[in-house]
Protein backbone atom coordinates (compact mmCIF):
# COMPACT_ATOMS: atom_id res chain seq x y z
CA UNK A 1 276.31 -38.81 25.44
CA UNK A 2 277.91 -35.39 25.16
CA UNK A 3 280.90 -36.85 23.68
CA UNK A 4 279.59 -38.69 21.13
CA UNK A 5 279.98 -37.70 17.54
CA UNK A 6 277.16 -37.61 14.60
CA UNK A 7 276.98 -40.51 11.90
CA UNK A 8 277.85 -37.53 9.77
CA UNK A 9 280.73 -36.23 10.93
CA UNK A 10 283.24 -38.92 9.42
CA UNK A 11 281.80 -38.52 6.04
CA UNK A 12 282.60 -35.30 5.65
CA UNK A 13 285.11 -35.14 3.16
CA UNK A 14 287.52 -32.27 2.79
CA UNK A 15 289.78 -33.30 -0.25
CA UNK A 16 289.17 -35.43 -3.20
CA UNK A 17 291.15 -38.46 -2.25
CA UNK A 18 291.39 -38.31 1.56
CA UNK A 19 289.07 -39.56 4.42
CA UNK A 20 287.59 -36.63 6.61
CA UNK A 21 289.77 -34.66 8.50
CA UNK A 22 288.00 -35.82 11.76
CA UNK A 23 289.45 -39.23 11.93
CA UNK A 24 293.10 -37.82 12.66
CA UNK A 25 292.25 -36.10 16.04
CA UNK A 26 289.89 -39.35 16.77
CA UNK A 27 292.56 -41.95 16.04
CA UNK A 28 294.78 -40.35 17.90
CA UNK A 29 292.33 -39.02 20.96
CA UNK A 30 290.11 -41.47 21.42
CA UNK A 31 289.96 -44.50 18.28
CA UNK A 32 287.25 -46.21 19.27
CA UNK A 33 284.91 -43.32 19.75
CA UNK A 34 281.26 -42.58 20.65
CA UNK A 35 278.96 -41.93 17.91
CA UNK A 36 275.32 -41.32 17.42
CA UNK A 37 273.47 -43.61 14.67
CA UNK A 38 270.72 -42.34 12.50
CA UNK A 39 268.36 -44.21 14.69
CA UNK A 40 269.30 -42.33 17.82
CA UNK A 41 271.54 -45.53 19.02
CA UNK A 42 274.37 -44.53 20.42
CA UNK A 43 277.31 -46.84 19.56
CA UNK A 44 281.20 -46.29 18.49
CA UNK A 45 283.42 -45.60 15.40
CA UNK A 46 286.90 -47.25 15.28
CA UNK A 47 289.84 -45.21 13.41
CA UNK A 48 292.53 -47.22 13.67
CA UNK A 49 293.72 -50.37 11.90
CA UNK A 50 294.42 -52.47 14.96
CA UNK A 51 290.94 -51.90 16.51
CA UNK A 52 289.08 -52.28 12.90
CA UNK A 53 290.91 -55.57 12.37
CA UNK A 54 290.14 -56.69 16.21
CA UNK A 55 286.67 -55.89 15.35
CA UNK A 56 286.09 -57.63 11.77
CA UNK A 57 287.76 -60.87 13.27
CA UNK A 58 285.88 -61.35 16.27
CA UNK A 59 283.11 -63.45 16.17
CA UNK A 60 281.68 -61.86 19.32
CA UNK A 61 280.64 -59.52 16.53
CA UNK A 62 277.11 -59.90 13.98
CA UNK A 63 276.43 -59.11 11.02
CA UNK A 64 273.40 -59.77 10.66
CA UNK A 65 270.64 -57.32 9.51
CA UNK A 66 268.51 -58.76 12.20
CA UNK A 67 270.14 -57.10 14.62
CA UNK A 68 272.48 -53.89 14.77
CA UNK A 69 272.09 -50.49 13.92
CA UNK A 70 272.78 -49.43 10.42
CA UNK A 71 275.41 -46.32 10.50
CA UNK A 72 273.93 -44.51 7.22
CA UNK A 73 270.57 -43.58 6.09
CA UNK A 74 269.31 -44.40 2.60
CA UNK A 75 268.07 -41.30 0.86
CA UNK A 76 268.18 -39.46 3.95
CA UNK A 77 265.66 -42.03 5.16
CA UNK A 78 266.82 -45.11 8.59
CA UNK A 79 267.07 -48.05 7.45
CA UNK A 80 265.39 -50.67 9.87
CA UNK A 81 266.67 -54.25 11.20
CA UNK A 82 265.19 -57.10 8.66
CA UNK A 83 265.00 -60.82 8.87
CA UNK A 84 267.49 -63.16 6.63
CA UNK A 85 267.33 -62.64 2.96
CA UNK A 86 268.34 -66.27 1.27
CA UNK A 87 271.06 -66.08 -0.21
CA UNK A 88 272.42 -62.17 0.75
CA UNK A 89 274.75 -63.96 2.98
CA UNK A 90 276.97 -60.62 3.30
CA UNK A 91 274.46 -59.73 6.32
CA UNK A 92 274.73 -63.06 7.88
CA UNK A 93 276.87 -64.77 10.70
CA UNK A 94 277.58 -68.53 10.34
CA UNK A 95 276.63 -70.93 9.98
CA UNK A 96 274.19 -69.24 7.31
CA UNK A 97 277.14 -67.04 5.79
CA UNK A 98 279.44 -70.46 5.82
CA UNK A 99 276.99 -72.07 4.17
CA UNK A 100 276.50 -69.80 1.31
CA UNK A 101 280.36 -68.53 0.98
CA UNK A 102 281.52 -72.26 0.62
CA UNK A 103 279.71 -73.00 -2.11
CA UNK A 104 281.51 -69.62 -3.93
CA UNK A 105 284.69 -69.93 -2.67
CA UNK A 106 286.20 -72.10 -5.19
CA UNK A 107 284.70 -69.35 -8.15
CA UNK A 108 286.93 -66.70 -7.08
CA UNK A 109 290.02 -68.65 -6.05
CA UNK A 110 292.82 -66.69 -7.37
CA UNK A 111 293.34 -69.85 -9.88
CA UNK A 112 289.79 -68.94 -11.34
CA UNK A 113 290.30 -65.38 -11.83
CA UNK A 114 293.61 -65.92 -13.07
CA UNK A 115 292.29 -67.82 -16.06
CA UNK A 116 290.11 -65.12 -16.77
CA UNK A 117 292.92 -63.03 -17.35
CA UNK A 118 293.11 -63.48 -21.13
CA UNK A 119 289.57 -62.43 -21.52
CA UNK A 120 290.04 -59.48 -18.63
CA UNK A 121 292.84 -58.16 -21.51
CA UNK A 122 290.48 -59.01 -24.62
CA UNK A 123 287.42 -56.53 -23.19
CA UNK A 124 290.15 -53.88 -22.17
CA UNK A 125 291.21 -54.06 -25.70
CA UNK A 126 287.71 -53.62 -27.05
CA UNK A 127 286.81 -50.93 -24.61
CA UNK A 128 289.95 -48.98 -25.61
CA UNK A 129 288.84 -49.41 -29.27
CA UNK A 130 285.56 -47.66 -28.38
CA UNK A 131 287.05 -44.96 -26.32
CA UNK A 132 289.12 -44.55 -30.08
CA UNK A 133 286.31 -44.48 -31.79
CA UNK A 134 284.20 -42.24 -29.80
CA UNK A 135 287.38 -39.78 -30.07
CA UNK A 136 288.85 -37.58 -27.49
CA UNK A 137 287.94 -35.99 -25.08
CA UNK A 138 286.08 -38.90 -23.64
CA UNK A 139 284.18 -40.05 -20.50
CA UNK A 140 286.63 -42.31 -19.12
CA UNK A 141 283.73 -43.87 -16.48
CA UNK A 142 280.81 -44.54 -19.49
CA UNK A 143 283.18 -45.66 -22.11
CA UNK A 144 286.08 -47.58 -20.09
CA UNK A 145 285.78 -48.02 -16.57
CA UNK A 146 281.72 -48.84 -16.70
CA UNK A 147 281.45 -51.45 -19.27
CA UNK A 148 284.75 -53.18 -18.35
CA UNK A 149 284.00 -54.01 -15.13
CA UNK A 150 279.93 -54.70 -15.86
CA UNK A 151 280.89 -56.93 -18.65
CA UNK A 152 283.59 -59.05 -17.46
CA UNK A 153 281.60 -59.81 -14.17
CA UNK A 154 278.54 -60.51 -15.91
CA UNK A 155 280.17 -62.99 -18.35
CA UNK A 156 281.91 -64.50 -14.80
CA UNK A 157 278.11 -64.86 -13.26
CA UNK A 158 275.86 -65.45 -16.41
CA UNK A 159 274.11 -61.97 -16.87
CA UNK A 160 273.83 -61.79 -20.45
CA UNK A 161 275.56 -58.16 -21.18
CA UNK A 162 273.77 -57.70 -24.26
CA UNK A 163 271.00 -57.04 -22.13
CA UNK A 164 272.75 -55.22 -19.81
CA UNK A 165 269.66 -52.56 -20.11
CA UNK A 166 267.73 -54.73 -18.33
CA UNK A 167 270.14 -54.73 -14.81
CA UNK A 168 273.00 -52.80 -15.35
CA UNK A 169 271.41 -49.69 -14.17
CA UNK A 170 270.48 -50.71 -10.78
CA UNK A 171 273.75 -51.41 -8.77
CA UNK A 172 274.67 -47.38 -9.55
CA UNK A 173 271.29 -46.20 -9.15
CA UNK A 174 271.31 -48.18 -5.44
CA UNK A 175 275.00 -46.95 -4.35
CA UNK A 176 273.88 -43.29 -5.40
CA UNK A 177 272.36 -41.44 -2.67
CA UNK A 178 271.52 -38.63 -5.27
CA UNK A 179 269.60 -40.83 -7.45
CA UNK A 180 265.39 -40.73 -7.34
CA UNK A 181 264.56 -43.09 -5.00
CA UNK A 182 261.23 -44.09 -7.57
CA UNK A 183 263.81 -44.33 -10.38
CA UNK A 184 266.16 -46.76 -8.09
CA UNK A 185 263.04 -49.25 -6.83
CA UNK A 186 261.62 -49.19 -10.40
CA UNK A 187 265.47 -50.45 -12.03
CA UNK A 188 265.87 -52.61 -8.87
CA UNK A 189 262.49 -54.25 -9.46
CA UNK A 190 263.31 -54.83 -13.80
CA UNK A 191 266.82 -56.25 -12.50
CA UNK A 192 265.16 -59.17 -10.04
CA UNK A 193 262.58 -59.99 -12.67
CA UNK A 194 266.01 -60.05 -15.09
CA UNK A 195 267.83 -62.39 -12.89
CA UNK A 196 264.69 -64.65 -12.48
CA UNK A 197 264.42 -64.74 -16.15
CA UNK A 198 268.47 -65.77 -16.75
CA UNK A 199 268.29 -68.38 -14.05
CA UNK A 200 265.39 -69.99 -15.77
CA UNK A 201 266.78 -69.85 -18.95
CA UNK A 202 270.02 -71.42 -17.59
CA UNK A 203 267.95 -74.49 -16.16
CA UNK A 204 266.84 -75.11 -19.39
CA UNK A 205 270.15 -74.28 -21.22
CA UNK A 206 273.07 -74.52 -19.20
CA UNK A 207 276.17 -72.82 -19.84
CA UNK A 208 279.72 -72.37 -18.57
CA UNK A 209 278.89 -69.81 -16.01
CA UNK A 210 278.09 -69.61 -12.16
CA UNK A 211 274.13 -69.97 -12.31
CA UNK A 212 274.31 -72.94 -14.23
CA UNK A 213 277.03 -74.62 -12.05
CA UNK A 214 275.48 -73.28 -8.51
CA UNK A 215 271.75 -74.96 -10.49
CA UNK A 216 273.61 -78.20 -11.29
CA UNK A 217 274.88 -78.30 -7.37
CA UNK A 218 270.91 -78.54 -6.51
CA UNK A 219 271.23 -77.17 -3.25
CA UNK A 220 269.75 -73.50 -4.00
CA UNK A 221 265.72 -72.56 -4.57
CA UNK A 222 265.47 -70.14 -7.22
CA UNK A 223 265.22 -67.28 -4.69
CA UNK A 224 268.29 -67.98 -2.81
CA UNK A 225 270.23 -68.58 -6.83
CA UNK A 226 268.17 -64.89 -7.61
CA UNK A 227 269.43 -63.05 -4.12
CA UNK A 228 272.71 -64.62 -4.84
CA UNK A 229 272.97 -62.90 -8.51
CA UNK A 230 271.98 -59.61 -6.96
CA UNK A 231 274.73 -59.97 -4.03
CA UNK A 232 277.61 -60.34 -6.68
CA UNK A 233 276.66 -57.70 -9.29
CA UNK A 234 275.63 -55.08 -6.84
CA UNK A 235 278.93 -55.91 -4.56
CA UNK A 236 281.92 -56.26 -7.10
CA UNK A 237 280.56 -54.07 -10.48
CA UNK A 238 280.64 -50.29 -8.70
CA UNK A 239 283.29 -50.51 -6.25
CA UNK A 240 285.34 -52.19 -9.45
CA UNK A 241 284.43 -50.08 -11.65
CA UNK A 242 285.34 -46.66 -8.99
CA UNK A 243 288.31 -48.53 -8.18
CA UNK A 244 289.80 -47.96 -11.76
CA UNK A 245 287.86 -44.72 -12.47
CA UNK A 246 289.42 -42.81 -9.27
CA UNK A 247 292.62 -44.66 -9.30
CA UNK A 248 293.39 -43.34 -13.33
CA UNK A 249 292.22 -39.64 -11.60
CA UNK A 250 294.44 -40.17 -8.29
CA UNK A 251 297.38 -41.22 -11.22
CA UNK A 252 296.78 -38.71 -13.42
CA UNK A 253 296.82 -35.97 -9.71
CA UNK A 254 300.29 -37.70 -9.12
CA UNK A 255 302.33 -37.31 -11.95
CA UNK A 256 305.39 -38.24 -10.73
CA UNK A 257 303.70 -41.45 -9.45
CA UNK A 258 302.33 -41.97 -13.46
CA UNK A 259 305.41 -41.56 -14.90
CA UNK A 260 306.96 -44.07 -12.13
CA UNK A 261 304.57 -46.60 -13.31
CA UNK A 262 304.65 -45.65 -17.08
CA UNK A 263 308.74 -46.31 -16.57
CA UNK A 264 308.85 -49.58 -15.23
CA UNK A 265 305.03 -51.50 -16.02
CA UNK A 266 306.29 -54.34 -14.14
CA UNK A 267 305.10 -52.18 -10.72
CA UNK A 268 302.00 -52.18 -11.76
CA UNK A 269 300.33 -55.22 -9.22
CA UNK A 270 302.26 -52.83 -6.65
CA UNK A 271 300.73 -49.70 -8.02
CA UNK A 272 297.01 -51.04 -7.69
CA UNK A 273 297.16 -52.01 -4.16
CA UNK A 274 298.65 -48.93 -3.20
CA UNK A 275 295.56 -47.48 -4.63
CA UNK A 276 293.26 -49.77 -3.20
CA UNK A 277 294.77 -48.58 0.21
CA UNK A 278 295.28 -44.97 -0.84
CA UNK A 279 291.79 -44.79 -2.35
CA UNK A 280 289.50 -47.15 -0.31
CA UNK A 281 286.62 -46.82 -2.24
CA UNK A 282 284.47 -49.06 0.31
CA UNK A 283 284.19 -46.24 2.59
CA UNK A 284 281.03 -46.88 4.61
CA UNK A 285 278.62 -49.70 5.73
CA UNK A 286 281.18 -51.61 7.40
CA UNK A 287 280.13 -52.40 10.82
CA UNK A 288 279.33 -54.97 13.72
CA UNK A 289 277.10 -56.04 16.37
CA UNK A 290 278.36 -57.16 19.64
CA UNK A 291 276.63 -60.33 20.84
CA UNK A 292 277.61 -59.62 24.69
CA UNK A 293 280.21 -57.51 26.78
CA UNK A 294 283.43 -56.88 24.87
CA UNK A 295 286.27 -55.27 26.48
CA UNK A 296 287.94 -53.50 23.00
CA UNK A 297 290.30 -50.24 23.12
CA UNK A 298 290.16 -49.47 26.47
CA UNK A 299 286.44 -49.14 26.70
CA UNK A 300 283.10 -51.69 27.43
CA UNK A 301 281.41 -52.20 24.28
CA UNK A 302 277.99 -53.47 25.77
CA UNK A 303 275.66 -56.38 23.98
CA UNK A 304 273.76 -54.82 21.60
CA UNK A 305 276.01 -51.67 20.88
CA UNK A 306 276.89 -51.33 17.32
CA UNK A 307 280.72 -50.45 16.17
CA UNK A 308 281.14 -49.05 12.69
CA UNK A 309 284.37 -49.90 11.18
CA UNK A 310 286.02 -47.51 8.93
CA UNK A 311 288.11 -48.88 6.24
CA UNK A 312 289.60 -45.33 4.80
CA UNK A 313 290.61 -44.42 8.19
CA UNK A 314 292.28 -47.92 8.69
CA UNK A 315 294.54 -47.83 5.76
CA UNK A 316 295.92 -44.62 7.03
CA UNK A 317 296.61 -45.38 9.88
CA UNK A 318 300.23 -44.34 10.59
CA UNK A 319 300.85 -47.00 13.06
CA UNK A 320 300.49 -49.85 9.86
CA UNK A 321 301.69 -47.39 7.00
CA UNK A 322 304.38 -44.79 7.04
CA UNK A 323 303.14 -41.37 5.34
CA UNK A 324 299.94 -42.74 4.61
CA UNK A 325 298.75 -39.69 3.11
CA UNK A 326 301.18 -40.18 0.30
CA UNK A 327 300.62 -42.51 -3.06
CA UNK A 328 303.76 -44.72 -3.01
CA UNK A 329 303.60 -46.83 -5.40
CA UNK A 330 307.12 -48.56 -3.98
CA UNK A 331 305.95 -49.16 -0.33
CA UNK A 332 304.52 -52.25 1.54
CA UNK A 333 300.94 -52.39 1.38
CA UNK A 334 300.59 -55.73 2.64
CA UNK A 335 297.68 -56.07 5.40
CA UNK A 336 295.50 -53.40 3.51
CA UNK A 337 292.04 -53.43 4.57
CA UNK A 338 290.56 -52.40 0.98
CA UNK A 339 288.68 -55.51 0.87
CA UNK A 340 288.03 -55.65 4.50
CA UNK A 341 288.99 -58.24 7.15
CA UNK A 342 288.16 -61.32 8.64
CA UNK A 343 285.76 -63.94 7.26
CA UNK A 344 283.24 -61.08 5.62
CA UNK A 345 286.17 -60.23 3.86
CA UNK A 346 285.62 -59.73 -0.29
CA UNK A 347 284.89 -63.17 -1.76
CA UNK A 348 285.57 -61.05 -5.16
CA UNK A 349 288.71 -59.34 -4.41
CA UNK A 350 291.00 -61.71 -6.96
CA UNK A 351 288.74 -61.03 -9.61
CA UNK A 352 288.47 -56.97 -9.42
CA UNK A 353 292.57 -57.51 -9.04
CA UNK A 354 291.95 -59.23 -12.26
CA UNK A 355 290.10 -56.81 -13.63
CA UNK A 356 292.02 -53.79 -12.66
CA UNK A 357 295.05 -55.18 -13.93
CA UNK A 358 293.61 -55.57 -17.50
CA UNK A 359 292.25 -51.80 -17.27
CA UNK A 360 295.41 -49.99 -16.41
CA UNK A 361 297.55 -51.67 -18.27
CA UNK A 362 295.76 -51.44 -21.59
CA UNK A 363 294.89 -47.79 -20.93
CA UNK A 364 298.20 -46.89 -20.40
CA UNK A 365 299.76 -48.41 -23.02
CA UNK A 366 297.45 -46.94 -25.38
CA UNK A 367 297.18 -43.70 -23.97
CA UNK A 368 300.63 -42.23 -23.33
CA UNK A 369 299.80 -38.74 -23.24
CA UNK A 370 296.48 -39.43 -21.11
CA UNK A 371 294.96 -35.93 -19.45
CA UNK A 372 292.40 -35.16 -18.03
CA UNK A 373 289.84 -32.81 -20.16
CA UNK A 374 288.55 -30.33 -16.97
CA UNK A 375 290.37 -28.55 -14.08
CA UNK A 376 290.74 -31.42 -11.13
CA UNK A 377 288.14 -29.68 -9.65
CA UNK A 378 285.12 -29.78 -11.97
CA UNK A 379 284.99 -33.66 -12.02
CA UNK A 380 282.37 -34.47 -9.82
CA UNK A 381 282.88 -36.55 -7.17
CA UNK A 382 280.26 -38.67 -5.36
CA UNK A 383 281.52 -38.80 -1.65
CA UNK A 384 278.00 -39.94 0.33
CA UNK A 385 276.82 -43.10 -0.08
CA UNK A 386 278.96 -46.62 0.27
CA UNK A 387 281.50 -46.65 -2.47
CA UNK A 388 283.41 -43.04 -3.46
CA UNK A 389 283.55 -42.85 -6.66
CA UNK A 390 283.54 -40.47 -9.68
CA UNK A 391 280.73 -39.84 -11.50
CA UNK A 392 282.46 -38.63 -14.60
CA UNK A 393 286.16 -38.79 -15.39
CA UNK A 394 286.76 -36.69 -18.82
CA UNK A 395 290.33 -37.61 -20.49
CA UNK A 396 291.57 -36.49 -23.42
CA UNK A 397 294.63 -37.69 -25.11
């Protein structure tokens, strides 16, 4: 269709923190809009929050990898349709997703995470002793942001982190469309054969961790327990972990903002979901299938057309958040879509709350002059592939 848009055009980012350009003159044109898919199907893009939360709650939409068109390529290369994978119940529908996602739910209650709170603040503590002793200036993603999130998640899950080698490696090399694609299947192969390894060890020796309690349920094979492992550390360690690297750069690009924050700590909950919403680091991937005629936005979305929902363009959305272009660390963020919608929405999202709590605070109480070491412009940004993030932050302080 001659109207329709390319799967590249609403990548294209202009700024450092802000979704492209494109999705102003869409939203307010045309917000559920035409677009080609790297498979030559052509389906739609929504840009506004009302349509991207119609869209994640409707179960007249899949998301199953079965089906659907996927709206990005993988190393330049279309990816295809696939059966099930047990366990990887983020491409499912239910009853195969409820299955799965009931038997996590009660992990990442926000009563769980909130008891891991204590040890959230111990490893911020111990990271911030590193950055110290590594001295300043200092690579705020390998020495803070990095092993913060990857540790406290694999301690959650049962990944030994001492042997963090072994998998630790793969999530970034996966969510990098930059990275050598031999170099990515090689790490991703070393981190299955990991996870096989720690789930046998747990049968044997069980521990106070998720394996060994999803083992002594009995209701998993060791490939579902495996593709279950893989789902949580390659879904909640990199968009954690960019969460807090870009958020201390967005901070430390809005001074006034910092030195809000820095005067009363007590906004600091308020703080991070502004920058969830301000940031929205889980920029693509998000889409549906529609299982038969849906009438959405004005338009027919026909069975089988695909509608990719993006999340940045959602959370500013003027009709949902006044001056959405601004960080306001004082405004209502309530009903951000940072950890998507409906029932796909992030099973982990009290836990990186958790975990981004712990980070800011302890780096900015120990860091009161905190800088960054290169013009805003030399840090290097990694804008394609699903989660934004930062591939180096340097600080000094």
């Amino acid at each position: 269709m001659s109207d329709a848009i390319s799967f590249e055009e609403p990548w294209a980012r202009t700024h450092q923190f802000d979704p492209p350009a494109i999705f102003e003159s869409l939203r307010a044109e045309r917000p559920l809009a035409r677009m080609v898919y790297p498979d030559g199907h052509v389906g739609w893009i929504t840009s506004s929050y009302e349509l991207a939360r119609s869209v994640l709650s409707d179960p007249r939409f899949s998301h199953s990898t079965e089906i659907g068109h996927f709206p990005v390529t993988h190393r330049g290369q279309v990816m295809p349709n696939h059966p099930r994978i047990p366990g990887m119940f983020i491409h499912m529908d239910p009853p195969h997703h409820t299955h799965y996602r009931r038997m996590l739910t009660g992990e990442f209650t926000a009563r769980r995470a909130g008891r891991l709170a204590a040890r959230a603040e111990t490893v911020a503590a111990e990271q911030i002793d590193a950055m110290r002793a590594h001295g300043s200036p200092a690579d705020l993603v390998k020495h803070y942001a990095k092993p913060l999130s990857l540790r406290i998640l694999s301690e959650l899950v049962g990944l030994p982190y001492e042997e963090a080698d072994r998998y630790g490696h793969a999530p970034t090399l996966l969510h990098d469309p930059d990275a050598d694609p031999q170099e990515a299947m090689t790490a991703m192969g070393q981190a299955a054969a990991f996870f096989t390894e720690v789930v046998e060890r747990r049968r044997k020796e069980p521990q106070d961790d998720l394996i060994s309690r999803l083992i002594a349920d009995g209701q998993l094979s060791d490939e579902e327990l495996c593709n279950i492992v893989t789902l949580l550390l390659f879904a909640g360690y990199e968009t954690t972990e960019s969460a807090l690297a870009v958020g201390v750069f967005a901070l430390l690009q809005h001074p006034a903002q910092l030195a809000a924050l820095r005067a009363e700590p007590g906004k600091l909950d308020a703080a991070i979901e502004e920058l969830l919403r301000y940031l929205t680091v889980n920029q693509y991937d998000t889409y549906r299938t529609a299982l038969e005629d849906i009438e959405l936005g004005g338009e027919t979305v026909k069975k089988g057309d695909s509608v990719t929902v993006s999340l940045p363009a959602a959370n500013r959305d003027p009709a949902k958040f006044a001056c959405p272009a601004e960080l306001d660390i004082d405004r209502e963020t309530s009903g951000h879509m940072a950890f998507g919608f409906g029932i796909h929405q992030c099973l982990g999202q009290n836990l990186a709350r958790v975990e981004l709590r712990a980070g800011f605070s302890a780096l900015l109480g120990a860091f009161p002059d905190l800088g960054l070491a290169v013009a805003p412009e030399e840090v290097p940004l990694r804008l394609q592939g699903s989660v934004f993030a930062v591939k180096s932050l340097p600080v000094s302080w």
